[in-house]
N, C-alpha and C. Protein backbone atom coordinates (compact mmCIF):
# COMPACT_ATOMS: atom_id res chain seq x y z
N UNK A 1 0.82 -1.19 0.00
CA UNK A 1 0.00 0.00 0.00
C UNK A 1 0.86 1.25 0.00
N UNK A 2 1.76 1.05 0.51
CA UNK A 2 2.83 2.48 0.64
C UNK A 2 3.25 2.74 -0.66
N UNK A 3 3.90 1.85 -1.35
CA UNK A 3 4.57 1.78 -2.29
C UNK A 3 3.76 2.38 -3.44
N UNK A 4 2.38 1.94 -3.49
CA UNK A 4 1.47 3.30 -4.15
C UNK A 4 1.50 4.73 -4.30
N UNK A 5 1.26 4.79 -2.72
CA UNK A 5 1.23 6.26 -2.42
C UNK A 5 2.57 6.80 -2.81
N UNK A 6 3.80 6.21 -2.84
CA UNK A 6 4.88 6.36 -3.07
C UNK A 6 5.31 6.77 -4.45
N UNK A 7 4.13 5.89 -5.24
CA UNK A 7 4.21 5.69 -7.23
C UNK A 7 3.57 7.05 -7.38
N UNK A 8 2.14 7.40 -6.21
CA UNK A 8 1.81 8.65 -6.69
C UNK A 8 1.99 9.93 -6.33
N UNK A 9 3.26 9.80 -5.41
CA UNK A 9 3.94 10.98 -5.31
C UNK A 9 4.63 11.53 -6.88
N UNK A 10 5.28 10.09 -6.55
CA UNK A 10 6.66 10.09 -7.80
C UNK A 10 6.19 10.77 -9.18
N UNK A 11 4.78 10.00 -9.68
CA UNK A 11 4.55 10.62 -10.78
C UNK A 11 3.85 12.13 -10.96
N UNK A 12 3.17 11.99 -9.54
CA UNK A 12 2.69 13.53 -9.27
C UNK A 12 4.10 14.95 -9.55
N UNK A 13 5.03 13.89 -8.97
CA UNK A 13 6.18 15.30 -8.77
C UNK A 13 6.86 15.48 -10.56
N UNK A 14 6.62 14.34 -11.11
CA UNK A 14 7.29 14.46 -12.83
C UNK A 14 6.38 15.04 -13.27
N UNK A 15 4.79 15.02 -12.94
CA UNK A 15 4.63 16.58 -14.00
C UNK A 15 4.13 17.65 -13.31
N UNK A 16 4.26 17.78 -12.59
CA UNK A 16 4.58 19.58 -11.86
C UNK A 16 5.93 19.84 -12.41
N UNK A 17 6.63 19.08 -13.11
CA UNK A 17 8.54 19.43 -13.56
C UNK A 17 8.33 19.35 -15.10
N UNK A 18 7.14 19.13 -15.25
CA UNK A 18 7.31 19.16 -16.97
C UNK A 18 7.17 20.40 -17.33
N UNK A 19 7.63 21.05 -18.32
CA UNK A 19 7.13 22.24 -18.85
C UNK A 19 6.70 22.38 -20.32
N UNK A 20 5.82 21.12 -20.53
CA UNK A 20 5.50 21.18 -22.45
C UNK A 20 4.97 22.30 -22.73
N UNK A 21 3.95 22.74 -21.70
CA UNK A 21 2.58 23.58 -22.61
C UNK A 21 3.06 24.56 -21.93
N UNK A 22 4.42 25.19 -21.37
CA UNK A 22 4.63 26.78 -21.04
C UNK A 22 4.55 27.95 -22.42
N UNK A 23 5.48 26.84 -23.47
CA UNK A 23 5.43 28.02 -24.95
C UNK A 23 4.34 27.83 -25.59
N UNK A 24 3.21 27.26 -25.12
CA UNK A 24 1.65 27.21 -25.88
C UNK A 24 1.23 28.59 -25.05
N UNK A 25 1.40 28.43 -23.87
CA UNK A 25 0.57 29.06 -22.83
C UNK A 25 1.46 30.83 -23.36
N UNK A 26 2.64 30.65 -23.33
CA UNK A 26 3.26 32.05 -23.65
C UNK A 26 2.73 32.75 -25.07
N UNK A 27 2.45 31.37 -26.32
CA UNK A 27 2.53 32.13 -27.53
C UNK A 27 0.95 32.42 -27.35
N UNK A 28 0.15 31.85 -26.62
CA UNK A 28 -1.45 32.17 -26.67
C UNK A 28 -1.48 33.60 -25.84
N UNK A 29 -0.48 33.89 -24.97
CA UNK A 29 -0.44 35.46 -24.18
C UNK A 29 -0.32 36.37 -25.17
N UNK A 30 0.57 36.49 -26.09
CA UNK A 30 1.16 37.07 -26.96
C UNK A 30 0.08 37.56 -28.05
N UNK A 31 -0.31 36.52 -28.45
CA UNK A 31 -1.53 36.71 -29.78
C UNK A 31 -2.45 37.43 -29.26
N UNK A 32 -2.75 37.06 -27.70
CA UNK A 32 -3.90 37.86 -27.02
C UNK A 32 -3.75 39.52 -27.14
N UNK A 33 -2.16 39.73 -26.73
CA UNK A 33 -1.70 41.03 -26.87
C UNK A 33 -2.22 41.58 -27.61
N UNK A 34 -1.78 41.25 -29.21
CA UNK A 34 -1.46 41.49 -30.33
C UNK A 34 -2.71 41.83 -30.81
N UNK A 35 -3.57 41.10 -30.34
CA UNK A 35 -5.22 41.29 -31.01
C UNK A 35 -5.78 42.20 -30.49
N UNK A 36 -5.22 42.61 -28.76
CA UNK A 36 -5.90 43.82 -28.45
C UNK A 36 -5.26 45.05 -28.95
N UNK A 37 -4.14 45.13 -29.10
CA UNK A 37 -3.47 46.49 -29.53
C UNK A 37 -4.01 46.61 -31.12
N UNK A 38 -3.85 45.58 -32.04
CA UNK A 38 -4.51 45.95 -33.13
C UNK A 38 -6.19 46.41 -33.17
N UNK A 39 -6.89 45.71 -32.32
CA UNK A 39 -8.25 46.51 -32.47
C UNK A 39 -8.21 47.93 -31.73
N UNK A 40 -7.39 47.92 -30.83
CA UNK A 40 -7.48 49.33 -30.12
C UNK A 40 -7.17 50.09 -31.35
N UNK A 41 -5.96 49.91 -31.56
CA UNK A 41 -5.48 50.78 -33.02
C UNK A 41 -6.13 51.10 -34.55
N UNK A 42 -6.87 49.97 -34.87
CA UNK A 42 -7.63 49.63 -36.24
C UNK A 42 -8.88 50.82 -35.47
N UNK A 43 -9.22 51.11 -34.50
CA UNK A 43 -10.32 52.28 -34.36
C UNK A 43 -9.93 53.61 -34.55
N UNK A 44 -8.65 53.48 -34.38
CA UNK A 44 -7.89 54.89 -34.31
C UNK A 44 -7.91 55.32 -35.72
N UNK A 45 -6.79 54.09 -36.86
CA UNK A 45 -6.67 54.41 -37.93
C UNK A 45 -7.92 54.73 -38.66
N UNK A 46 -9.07 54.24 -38.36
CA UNK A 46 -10.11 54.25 -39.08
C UNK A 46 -10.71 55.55 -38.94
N UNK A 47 -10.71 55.99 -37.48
CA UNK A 47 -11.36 57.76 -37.73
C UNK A 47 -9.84 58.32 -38.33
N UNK A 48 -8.47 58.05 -38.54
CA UNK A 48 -7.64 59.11 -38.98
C UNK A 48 -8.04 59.03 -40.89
N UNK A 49 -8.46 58.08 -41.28
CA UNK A 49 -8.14 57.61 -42.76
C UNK A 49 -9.88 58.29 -43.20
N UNK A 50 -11.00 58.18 -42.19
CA UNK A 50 -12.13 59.02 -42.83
C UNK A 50 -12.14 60.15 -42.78
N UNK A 51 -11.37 60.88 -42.11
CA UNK A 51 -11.38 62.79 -41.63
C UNK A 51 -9.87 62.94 -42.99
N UNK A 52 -9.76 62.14 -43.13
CA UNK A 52 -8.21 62.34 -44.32
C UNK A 52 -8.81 62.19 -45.66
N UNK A 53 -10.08 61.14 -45.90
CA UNK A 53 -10.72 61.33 -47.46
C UNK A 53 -12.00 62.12 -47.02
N UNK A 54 -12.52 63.13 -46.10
CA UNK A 54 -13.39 64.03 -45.86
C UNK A 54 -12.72 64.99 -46.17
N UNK A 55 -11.74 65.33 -46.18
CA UNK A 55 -10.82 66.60 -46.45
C UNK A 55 -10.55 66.79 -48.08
N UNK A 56 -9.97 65.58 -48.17
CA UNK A 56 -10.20 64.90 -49.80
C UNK A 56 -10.94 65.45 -50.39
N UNK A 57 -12.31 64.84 -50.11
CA UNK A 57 -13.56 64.94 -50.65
C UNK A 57 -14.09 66.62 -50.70
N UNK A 58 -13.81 67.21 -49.59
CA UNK A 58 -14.05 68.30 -49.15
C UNK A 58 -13.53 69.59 -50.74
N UNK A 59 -11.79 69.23 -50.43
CA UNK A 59 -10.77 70.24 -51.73
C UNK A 59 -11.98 69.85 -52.72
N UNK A 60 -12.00 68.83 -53.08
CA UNK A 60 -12.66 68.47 -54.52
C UNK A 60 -13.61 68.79 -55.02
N UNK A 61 -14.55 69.14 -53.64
CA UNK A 61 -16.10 69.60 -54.08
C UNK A 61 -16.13 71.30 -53.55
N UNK A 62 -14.88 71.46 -53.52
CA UNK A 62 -14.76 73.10 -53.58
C UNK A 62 -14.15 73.33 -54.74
N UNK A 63 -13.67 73.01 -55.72
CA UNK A 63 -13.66 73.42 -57.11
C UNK A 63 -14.60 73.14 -57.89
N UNK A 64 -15.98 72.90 -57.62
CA UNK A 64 -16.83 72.57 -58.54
C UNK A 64 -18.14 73.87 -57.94
């Protein structure tokens, strides 16, 4: 009976020491980043790029 509890230390303690899924877990942080700074940003560019062809639009329909 000991010798169990003993097997399920042993294997308990080999994977608390594994580290497979740390660079899953890191590259899934990362993308998370990445997706928020681009939507934060893709709102930004989007009012800079419509007030930039409103201006556009604006010169153009003042020569007519």
């Amino acid at each position: 009976m000991r010798s169990r509890y003993m097997k399920l230390i042993f294997v308990l303690q080999r994977l608390m020491a594994r580290e497979d899924g740390q660079d899953l877990v890191e590259y899934a942080l990362l993308i998370g980043i990445i997706a928020i700074a681009a939507t934060a940003t893709s709102s930004q560019l989007f009012i800079l790029i419509t007030t930039l062809f409103n201006g556009i639009a604006a010169k153009i329909l003042s020569f007519f």
